[in-house]
C-alpha atoms as a PDB file:
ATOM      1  CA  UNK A   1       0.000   0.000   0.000  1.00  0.00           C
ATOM      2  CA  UNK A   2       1.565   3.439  -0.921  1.00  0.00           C
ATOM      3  CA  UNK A   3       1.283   5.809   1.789  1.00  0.00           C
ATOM      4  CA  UNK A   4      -0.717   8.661   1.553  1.00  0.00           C
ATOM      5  CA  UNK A   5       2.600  10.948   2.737  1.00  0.00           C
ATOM      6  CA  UNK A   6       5.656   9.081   1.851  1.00  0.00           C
ATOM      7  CA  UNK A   7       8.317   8.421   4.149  1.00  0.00           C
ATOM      8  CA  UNK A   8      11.020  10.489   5.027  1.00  0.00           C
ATOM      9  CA  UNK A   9      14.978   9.559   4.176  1.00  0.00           C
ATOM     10  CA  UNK A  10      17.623  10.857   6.066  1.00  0.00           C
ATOM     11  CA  UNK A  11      19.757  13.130   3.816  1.00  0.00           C
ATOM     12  CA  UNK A  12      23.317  14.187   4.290  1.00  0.00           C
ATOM     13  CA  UNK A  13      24.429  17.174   5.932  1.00  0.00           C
ATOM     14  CA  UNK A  14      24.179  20.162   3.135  1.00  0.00           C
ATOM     15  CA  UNK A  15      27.894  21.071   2.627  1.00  0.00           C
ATOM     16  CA  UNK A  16      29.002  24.601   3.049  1.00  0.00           C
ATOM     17  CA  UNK A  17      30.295  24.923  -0.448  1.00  0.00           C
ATOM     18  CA  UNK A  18      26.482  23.893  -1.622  1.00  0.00           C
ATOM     19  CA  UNK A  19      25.234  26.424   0.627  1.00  0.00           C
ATOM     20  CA  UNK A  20      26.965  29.002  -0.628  1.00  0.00           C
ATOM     21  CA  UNK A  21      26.245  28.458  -4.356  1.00  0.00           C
ATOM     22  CA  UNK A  22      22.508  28.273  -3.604  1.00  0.00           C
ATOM     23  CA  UNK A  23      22.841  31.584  -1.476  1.00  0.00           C
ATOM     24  CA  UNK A  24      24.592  32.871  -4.765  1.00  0.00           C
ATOM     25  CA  UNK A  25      22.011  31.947  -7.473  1.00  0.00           C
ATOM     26  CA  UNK A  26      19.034  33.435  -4.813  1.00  0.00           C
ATOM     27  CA  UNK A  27      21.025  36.750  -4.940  1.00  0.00           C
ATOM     28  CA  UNK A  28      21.963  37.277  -8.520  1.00  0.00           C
ATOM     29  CA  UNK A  29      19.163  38.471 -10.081  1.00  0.00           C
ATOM     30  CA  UNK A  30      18.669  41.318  -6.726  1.00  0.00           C
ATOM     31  CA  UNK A  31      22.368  42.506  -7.481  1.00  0.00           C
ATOM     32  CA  UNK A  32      22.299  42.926 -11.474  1.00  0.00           C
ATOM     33  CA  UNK A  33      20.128  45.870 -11.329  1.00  0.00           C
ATOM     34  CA  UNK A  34      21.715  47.005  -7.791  1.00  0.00           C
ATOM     35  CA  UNK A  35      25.290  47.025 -10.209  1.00  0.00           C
ATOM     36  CA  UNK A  36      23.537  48.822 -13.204  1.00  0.00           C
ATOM     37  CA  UNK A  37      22.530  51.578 -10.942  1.00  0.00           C
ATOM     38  CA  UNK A  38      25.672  51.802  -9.476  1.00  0.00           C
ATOM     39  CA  UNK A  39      27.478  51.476 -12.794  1.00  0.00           C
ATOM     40  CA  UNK A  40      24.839  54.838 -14.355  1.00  0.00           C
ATOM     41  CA  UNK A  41      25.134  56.762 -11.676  1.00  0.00           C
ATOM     42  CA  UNK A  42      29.266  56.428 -11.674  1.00  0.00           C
ATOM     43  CA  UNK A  43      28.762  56.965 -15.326  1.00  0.00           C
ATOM     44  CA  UNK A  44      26.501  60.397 -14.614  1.00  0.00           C
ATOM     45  CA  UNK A  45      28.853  61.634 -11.985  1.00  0.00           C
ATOM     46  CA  UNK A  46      31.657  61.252 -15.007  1.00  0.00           C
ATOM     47  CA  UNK A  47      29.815  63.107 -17.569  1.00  0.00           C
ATOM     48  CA  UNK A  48      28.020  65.533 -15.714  1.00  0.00           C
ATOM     49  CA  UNK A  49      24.937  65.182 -12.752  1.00  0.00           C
ATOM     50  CA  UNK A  50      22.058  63.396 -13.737  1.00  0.00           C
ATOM     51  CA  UNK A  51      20.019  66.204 -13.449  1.00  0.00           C
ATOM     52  CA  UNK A  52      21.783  67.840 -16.189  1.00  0.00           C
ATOM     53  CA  UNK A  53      21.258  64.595 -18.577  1.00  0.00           C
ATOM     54  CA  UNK A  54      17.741  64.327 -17.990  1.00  0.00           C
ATOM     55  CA  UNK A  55      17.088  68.148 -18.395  1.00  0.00           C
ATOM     56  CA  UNK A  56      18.623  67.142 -21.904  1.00  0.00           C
ATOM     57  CA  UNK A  57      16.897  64.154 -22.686  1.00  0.00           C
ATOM     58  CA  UNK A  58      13.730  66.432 -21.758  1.00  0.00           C
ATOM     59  CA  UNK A  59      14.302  69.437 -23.830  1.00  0.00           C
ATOM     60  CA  UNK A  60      15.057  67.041 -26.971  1.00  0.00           C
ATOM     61  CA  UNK A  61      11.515  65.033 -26.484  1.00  0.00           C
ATOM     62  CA  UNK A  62       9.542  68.575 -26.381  1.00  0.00           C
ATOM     63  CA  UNK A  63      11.285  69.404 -29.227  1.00  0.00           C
ATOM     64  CA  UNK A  64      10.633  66.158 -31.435  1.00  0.00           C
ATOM     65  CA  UNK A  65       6.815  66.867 -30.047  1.00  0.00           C
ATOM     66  CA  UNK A  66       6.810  70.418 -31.382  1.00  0.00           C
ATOM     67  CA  UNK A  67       8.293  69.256 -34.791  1.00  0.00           C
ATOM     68  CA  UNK A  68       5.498  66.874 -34.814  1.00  0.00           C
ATOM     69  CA  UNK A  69       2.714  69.172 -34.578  1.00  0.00           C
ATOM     70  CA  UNK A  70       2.558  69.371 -30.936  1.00  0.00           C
ATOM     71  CA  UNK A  71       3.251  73.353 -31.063  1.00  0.00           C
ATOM     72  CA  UNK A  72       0.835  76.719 -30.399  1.00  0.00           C
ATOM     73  CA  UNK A  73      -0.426  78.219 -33.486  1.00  0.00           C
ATOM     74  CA  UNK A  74      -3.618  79.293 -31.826  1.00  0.00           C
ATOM     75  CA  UNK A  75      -4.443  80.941 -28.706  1.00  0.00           C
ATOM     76  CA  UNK A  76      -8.037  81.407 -27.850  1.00  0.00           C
ATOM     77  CA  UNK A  77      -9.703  84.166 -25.333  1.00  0.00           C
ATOM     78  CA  UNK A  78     -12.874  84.423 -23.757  1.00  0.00           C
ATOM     79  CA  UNK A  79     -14.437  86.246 -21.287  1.00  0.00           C
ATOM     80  CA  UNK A  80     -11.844  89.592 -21.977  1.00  0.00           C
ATOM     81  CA  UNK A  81     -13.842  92.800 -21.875  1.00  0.00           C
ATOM     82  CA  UNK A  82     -11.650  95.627 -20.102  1.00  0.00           C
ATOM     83  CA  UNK A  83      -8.474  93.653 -19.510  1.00  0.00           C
ATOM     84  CA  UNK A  84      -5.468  95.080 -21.961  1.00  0.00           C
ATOM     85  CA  UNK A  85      -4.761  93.198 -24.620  1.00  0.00           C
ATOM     86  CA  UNK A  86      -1.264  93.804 -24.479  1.00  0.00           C
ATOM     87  CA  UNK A  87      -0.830  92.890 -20.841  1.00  0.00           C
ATOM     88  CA  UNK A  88      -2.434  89.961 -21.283  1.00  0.00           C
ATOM     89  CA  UNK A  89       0.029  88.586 -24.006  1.00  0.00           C
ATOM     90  CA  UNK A  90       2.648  90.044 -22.048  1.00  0.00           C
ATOM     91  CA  UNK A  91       1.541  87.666 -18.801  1.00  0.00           C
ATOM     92  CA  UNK A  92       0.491  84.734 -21.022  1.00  0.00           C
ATOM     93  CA  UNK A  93       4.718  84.960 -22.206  1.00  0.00           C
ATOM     94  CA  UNK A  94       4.142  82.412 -25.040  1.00  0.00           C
ATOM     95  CA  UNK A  95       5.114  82.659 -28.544  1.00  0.00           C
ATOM     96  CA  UNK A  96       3.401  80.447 -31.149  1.00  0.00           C
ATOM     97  CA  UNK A  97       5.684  78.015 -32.256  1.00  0.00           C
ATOM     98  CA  UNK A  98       6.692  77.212 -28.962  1.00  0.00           C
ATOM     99  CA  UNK A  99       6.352  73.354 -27.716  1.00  0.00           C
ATOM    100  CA  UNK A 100       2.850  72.402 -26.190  1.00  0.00           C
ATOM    101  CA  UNK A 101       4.387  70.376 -23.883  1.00  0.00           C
ATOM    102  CA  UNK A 102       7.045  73.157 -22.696  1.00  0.00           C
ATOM    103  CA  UNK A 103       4.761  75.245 -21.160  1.00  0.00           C
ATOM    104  CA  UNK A 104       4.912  76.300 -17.732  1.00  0.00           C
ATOM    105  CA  UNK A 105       0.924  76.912 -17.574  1.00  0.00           C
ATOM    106  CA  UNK A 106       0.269  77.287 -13.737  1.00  0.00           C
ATOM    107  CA  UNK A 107       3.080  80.322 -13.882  1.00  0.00           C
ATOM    108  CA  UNK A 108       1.365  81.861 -16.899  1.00  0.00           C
ATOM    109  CA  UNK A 109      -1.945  81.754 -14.986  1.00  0.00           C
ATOM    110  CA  UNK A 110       0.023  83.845 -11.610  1.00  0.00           C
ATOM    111  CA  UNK A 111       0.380  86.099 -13.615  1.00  0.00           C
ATOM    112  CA  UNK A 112      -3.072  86.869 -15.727  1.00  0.00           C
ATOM    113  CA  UNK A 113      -4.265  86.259 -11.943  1.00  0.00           C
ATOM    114  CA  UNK A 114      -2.872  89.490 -10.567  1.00  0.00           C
ATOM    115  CA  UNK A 115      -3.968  92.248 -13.808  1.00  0.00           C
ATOM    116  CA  UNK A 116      -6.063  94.336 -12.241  1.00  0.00           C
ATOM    117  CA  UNK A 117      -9.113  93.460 -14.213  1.00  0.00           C
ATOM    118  CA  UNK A 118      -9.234  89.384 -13.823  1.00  0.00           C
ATOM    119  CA  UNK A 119     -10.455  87.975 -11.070  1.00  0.00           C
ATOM    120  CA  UNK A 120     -10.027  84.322 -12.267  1.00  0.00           C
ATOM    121  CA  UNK A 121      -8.669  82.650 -14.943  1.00  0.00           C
ATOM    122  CA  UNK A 122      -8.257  79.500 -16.595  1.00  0.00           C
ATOM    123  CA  UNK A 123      -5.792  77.484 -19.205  1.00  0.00           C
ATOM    124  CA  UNK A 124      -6.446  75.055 -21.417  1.00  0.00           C
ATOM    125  CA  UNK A 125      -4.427  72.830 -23.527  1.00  0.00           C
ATOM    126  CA  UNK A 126      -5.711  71.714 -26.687  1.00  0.00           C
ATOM    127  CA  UNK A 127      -3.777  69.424 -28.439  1.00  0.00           C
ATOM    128  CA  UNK A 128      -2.429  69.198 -30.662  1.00  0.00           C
ATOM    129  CA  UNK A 129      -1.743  73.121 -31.511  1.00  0.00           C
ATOM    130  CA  UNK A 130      -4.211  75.500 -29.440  1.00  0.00           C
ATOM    131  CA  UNK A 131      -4.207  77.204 -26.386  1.00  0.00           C
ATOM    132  CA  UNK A 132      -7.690  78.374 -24.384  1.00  0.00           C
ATOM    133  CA  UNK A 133      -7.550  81.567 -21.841  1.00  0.00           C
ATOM    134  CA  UNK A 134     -10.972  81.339 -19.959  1.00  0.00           C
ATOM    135  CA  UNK A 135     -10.989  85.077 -18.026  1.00  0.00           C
ATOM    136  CA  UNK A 136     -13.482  85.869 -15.350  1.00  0.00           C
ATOM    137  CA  UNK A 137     -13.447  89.760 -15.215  1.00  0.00           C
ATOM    138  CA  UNK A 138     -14.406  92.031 -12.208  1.00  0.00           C
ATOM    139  CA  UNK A 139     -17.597  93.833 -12.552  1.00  0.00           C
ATOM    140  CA  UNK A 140     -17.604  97.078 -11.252  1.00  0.00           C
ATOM    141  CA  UNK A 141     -20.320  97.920  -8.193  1.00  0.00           C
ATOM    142  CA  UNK A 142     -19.822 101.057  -6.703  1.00  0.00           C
ATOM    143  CA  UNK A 143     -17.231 104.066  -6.423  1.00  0.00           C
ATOM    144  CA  UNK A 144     -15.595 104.287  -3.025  1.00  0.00           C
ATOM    145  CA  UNK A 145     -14.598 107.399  -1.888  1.00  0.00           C
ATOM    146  CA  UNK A 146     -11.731 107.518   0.793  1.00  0.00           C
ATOM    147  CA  UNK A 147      -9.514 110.068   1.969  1.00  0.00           C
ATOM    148  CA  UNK A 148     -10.667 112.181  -0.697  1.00  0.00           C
ATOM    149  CA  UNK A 149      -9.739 109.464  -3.406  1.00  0.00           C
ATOM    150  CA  UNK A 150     -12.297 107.811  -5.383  1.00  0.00           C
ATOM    151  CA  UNK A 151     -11.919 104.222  -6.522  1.00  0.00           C
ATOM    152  CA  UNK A 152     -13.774 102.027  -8.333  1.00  0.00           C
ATOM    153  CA  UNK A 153     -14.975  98.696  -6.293  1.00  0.00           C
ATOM    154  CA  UNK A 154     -16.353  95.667  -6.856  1.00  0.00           C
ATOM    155  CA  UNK A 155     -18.603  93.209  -5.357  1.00  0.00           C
ATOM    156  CA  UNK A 156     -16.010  91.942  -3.441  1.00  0.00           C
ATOM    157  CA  UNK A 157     -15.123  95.100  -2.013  1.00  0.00           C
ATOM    158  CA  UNK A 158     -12.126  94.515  -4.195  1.00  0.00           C
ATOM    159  CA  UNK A 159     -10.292  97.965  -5.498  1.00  0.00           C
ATOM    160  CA  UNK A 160      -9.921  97.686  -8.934  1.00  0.00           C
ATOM    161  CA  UNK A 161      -6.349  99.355 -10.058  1.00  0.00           C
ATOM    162  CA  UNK A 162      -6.516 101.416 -13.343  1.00  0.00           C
ATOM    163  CA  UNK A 163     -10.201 101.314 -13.450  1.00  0.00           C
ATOM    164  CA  UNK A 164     -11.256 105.157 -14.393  1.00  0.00           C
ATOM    165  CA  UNK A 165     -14.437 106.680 -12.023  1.00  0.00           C
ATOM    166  CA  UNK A 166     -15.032 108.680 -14.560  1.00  0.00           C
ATOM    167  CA  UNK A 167     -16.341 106.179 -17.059  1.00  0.00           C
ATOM    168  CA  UNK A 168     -18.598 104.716 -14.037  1.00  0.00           C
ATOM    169  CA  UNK A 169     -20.073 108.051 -12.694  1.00  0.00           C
ATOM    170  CA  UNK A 170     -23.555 106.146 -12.739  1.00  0.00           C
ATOM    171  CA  UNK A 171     -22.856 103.682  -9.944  1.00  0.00           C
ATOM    172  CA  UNK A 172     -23.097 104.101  -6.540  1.00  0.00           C
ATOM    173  CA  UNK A 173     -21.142 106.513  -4.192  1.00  0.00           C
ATOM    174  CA  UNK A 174     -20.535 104.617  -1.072  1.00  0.00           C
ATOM    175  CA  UNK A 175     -17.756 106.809   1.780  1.00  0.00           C
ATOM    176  CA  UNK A 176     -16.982 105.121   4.620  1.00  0.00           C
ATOM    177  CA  UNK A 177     -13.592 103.013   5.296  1.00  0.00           C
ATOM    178  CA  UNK A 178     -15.141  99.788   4.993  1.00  0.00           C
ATOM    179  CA  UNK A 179     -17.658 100.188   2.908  1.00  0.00           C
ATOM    180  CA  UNK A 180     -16.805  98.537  -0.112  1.00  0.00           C
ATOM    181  CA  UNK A 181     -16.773  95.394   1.963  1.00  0.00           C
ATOM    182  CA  UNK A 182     -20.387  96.161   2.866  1.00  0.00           C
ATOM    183  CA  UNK A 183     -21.973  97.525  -0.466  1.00  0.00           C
ATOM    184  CA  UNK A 184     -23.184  94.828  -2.500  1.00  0.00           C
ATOM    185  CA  UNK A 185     -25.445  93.744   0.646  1.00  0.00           C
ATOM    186  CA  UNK A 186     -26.807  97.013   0.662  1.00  0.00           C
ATOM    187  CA  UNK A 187     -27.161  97.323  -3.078  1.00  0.00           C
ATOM    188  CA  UNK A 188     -29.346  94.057  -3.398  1.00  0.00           C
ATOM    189  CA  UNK A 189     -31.432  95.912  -0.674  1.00  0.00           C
ATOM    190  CA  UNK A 190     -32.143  98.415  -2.513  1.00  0.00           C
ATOM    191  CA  UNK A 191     -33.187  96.851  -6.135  1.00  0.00           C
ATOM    192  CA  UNK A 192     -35.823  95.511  -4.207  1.00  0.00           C
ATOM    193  CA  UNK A 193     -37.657  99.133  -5.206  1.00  0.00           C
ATOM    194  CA  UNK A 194     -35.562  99.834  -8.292  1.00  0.00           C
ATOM    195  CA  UNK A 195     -37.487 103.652  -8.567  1.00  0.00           C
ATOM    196  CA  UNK A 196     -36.201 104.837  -5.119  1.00  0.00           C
ATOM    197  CA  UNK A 197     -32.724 103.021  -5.564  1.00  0.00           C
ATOM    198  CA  UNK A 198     -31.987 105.679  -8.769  1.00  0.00           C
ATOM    199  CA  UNK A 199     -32.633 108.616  -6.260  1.00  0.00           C
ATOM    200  CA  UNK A 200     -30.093 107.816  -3.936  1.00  0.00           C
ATOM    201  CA  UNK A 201     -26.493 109.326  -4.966  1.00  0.00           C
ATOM    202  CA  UNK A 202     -24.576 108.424  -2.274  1.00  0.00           C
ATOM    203  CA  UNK A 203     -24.162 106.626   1.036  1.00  0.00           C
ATOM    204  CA  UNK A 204     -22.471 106.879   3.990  1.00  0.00           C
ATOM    205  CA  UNK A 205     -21.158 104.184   6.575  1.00  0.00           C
ATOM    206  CA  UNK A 206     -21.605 105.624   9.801  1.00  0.00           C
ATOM    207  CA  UNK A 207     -19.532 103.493  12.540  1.00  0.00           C
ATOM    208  CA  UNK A 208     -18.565 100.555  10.445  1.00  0.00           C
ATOM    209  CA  UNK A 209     -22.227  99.493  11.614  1.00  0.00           C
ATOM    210  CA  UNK A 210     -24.948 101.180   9.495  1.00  0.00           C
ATOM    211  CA  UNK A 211     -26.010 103.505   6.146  1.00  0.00           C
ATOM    212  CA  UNK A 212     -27.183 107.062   6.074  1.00  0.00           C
ATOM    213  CA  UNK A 213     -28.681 107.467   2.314  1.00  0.00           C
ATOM    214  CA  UNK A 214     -28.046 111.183   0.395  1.00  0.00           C
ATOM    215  CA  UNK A 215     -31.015 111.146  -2.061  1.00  0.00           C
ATOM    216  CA  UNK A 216     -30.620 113.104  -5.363  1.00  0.00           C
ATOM    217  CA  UNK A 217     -32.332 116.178  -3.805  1.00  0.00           C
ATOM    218  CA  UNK A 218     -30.987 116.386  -0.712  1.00  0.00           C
ATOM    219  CA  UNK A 219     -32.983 114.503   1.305  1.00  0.00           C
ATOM    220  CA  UNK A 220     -30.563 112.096   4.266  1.00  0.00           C
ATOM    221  CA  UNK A 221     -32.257 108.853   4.939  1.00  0.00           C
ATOM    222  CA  UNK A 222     -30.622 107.145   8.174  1.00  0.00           C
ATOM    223  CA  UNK A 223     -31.021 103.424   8.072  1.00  0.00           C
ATOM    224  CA  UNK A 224     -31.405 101.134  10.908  1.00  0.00           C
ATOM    225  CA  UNK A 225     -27.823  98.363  11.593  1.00  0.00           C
ATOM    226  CA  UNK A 226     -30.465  95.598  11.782  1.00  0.00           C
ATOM    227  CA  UNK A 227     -33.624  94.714   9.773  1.00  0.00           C
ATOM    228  CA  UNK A 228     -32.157  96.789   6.960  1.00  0.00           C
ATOM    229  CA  UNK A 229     -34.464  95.782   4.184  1.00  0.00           C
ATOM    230  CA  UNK A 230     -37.291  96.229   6.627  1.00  0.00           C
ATOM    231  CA  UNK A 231     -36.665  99.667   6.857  1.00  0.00           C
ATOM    232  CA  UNK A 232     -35.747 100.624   3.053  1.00  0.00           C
ATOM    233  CA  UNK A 233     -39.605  98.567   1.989  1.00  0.00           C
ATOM    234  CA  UNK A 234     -40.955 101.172   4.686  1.00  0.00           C
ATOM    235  CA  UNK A 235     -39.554 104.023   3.462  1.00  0.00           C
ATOM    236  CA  UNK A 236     -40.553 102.612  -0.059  1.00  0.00           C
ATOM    237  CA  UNK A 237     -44.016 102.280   0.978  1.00  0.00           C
ATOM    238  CA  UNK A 238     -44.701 105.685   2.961  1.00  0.00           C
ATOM    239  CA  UNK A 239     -43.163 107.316  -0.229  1.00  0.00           C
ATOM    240  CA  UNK A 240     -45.835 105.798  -2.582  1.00  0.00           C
ATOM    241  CA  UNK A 241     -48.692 105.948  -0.262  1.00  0.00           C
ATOM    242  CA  UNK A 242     -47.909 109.654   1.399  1.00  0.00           C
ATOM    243  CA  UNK A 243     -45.420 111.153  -0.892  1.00  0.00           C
ATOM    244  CA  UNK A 244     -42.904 111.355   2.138  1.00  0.00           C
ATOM    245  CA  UNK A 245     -40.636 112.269  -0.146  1.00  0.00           C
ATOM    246  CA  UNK A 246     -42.677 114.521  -1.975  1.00  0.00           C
ATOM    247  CA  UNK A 247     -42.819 117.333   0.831  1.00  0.00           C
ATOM    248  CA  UNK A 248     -40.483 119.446   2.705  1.00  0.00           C
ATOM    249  CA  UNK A 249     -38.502 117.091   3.929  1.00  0.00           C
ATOM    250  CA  UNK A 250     -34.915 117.683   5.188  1.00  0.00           C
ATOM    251  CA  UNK A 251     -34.239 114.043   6.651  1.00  0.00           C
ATOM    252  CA  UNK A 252     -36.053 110.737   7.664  1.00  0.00           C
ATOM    253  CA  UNK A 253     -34.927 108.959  10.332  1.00  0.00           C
ATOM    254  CA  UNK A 254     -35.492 105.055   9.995  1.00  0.00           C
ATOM    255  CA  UNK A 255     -33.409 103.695  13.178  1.00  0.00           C
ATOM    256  CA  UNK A 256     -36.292 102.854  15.616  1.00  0.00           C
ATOM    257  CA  UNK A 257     -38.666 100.152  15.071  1.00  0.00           C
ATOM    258  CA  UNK A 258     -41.668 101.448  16.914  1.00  0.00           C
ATOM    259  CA  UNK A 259     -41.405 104.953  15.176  1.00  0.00           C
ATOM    260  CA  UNK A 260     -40.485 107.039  12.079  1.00  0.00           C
ATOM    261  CA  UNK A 261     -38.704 110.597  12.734  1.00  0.00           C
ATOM    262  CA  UNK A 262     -38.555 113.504   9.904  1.00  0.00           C
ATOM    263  CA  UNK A 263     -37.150 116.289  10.181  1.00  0.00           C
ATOM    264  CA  UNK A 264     -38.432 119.607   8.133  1.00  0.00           C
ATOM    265  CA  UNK A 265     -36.528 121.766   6.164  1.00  0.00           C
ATOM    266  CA  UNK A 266     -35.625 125.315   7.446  1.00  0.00           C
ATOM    267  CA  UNK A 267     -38.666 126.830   5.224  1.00  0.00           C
ATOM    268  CA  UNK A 268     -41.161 124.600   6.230  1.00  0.00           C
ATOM    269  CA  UNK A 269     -40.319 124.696   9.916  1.00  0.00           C
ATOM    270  CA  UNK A 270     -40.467 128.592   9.313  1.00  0.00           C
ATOM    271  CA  UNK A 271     -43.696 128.713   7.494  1.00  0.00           C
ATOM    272  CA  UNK A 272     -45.214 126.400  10.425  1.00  0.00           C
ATOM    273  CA  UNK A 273     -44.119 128.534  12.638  1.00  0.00           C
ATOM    274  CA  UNK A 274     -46.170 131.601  10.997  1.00  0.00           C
ATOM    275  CA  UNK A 275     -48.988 129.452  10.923  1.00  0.00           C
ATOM    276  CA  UNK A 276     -48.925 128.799  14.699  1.00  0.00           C
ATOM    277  CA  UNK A 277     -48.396 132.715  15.007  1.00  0.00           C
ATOM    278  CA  UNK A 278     -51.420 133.343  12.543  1.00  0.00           C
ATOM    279  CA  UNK A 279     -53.419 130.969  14.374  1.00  0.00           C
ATOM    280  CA  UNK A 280     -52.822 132.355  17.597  1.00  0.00           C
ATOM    281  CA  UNK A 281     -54.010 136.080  16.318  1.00  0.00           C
ATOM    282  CA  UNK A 282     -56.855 134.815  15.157  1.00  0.00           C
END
């Protein structure tokens, strides 16, 4: 009967000599590419670093890929509106002709990033010859007038350099020091009544807490810090329904929530005053 697990034979002691030549073999084929390292980097350090070698090799393959077709012969813009055209090339620093695969895009994009018009921007590769600039531009919100300076602002509250006031003398006039940061909340406010919103020519920030309005004839709205819109749909309201607005009104004060406050102009508060007098004589 065979066995199921045959039988063991005692072997000879393995001799150190047979050791040593299995050792060998196990070890070969780790130490043949251990040696060719060795061997290329003694043969770099000879001829120059391996940095050096492989900046070589590199700057040959980009240039077999731009003989190939792999080169810019069209660069595509979108989204440009007030950003120089000039500058723009100037930041982009590529030349058509030049290898797709050479180009250093994230460094182009620092510097479109920081004209004073773009707020974001994006590049494209598409092979095997174009480029695509994708600009987001800053829209202008409001003029901000500090220390008798007046910029031109974003939503963001951003300053945008080279931007002229004078070709945006129909936005808003905001003063204050951090206003800018604060106008596009109070701009959405007001488009809720679009009519009033063109009367008002300039506001104020009073305490880096709350608006006083200038309207176009004179008239100083002050607004409450909280329940903002509240008080602007008010003031809305009582200038449809009573033409507020309409009379001789030197300011409206909008601060309290249980009450509304106006204040007459010089000439009305003097002709009221004559009529108490005439009623008294009478």
């Amino acid at each position: 009967m065979r066995r199921l697990i045959p039988k063991r034979t005692p072997s000879r002691e393995r001799q150190p000599q047979a050791v040593w030549k299995a050792g060998l073999r196990r070890c070969l084929p780790l130490g043949i590419p251990v040696l060719l390292a060795v061997g290329l980097s003694s043969w770099a350090i000879a001829n120059g670093s391996l940095r050096e070698r492989w900046m070589d090799l590199e700057t040959s393959f980009t240039q077999f890929t731009a003989e190939a077709g792999l080169s810019v012969q069209t660069v595509m813009v979108s989204g440009r509106e007030r950003t120089d055209r000039q500058s723009l090339i100037d930041a982009l620093g590529i030349e058509i002709g030049e290898a797709m695969l050479a180009l250093d895009i994230a460094l182009a994009r620092e510097r479109i990033a920081v004209l004073p018009w773009v707020r974001d921007v994006t590049i494209e590769r598409q092979l095997p010859d174009r480029l695509v600039v994708t600009l987001v531009e800053r829209r202008p919100l409001a003029l901000w007038q500090n220390d008798g300076e007046i910029s031109v602002v974003d939503a963001e509250g951003h300053v945008i350099d080279g931007a002229r006031p004078s070709e945006f003398a129909r936005l808003l006039l905001v003063v204050g020091q951090d206003a800018p940061g604060h106008a596009a909340q109070l701009l959405a406010v007001m488009e809720r009544v679009p009519e009033l919103r063109r009367r008002v020519a300039a506001a104020m920030r009073i305490g880096q807490r709350r608006w006083n309005l200038r309207l176009d004839d004179g008239i100083d709205i002050q607004l409450p810090e909280d329940d903002l819109e509240q008080a602007w749909l008010a003031l809305a309201d009582m200038a449809n329904t009573e033409q507020l607005l309409a009379r001789d009104v030197q300011a409206v004060d909008l601060r309290f929530p249980d009450r509304l406050v106006v204040r007459l102009t010089p000439d009305a508060r003097a002709r009221m005053d004559l009529e108490e007098i005439d009623g008294e004589d009478t």
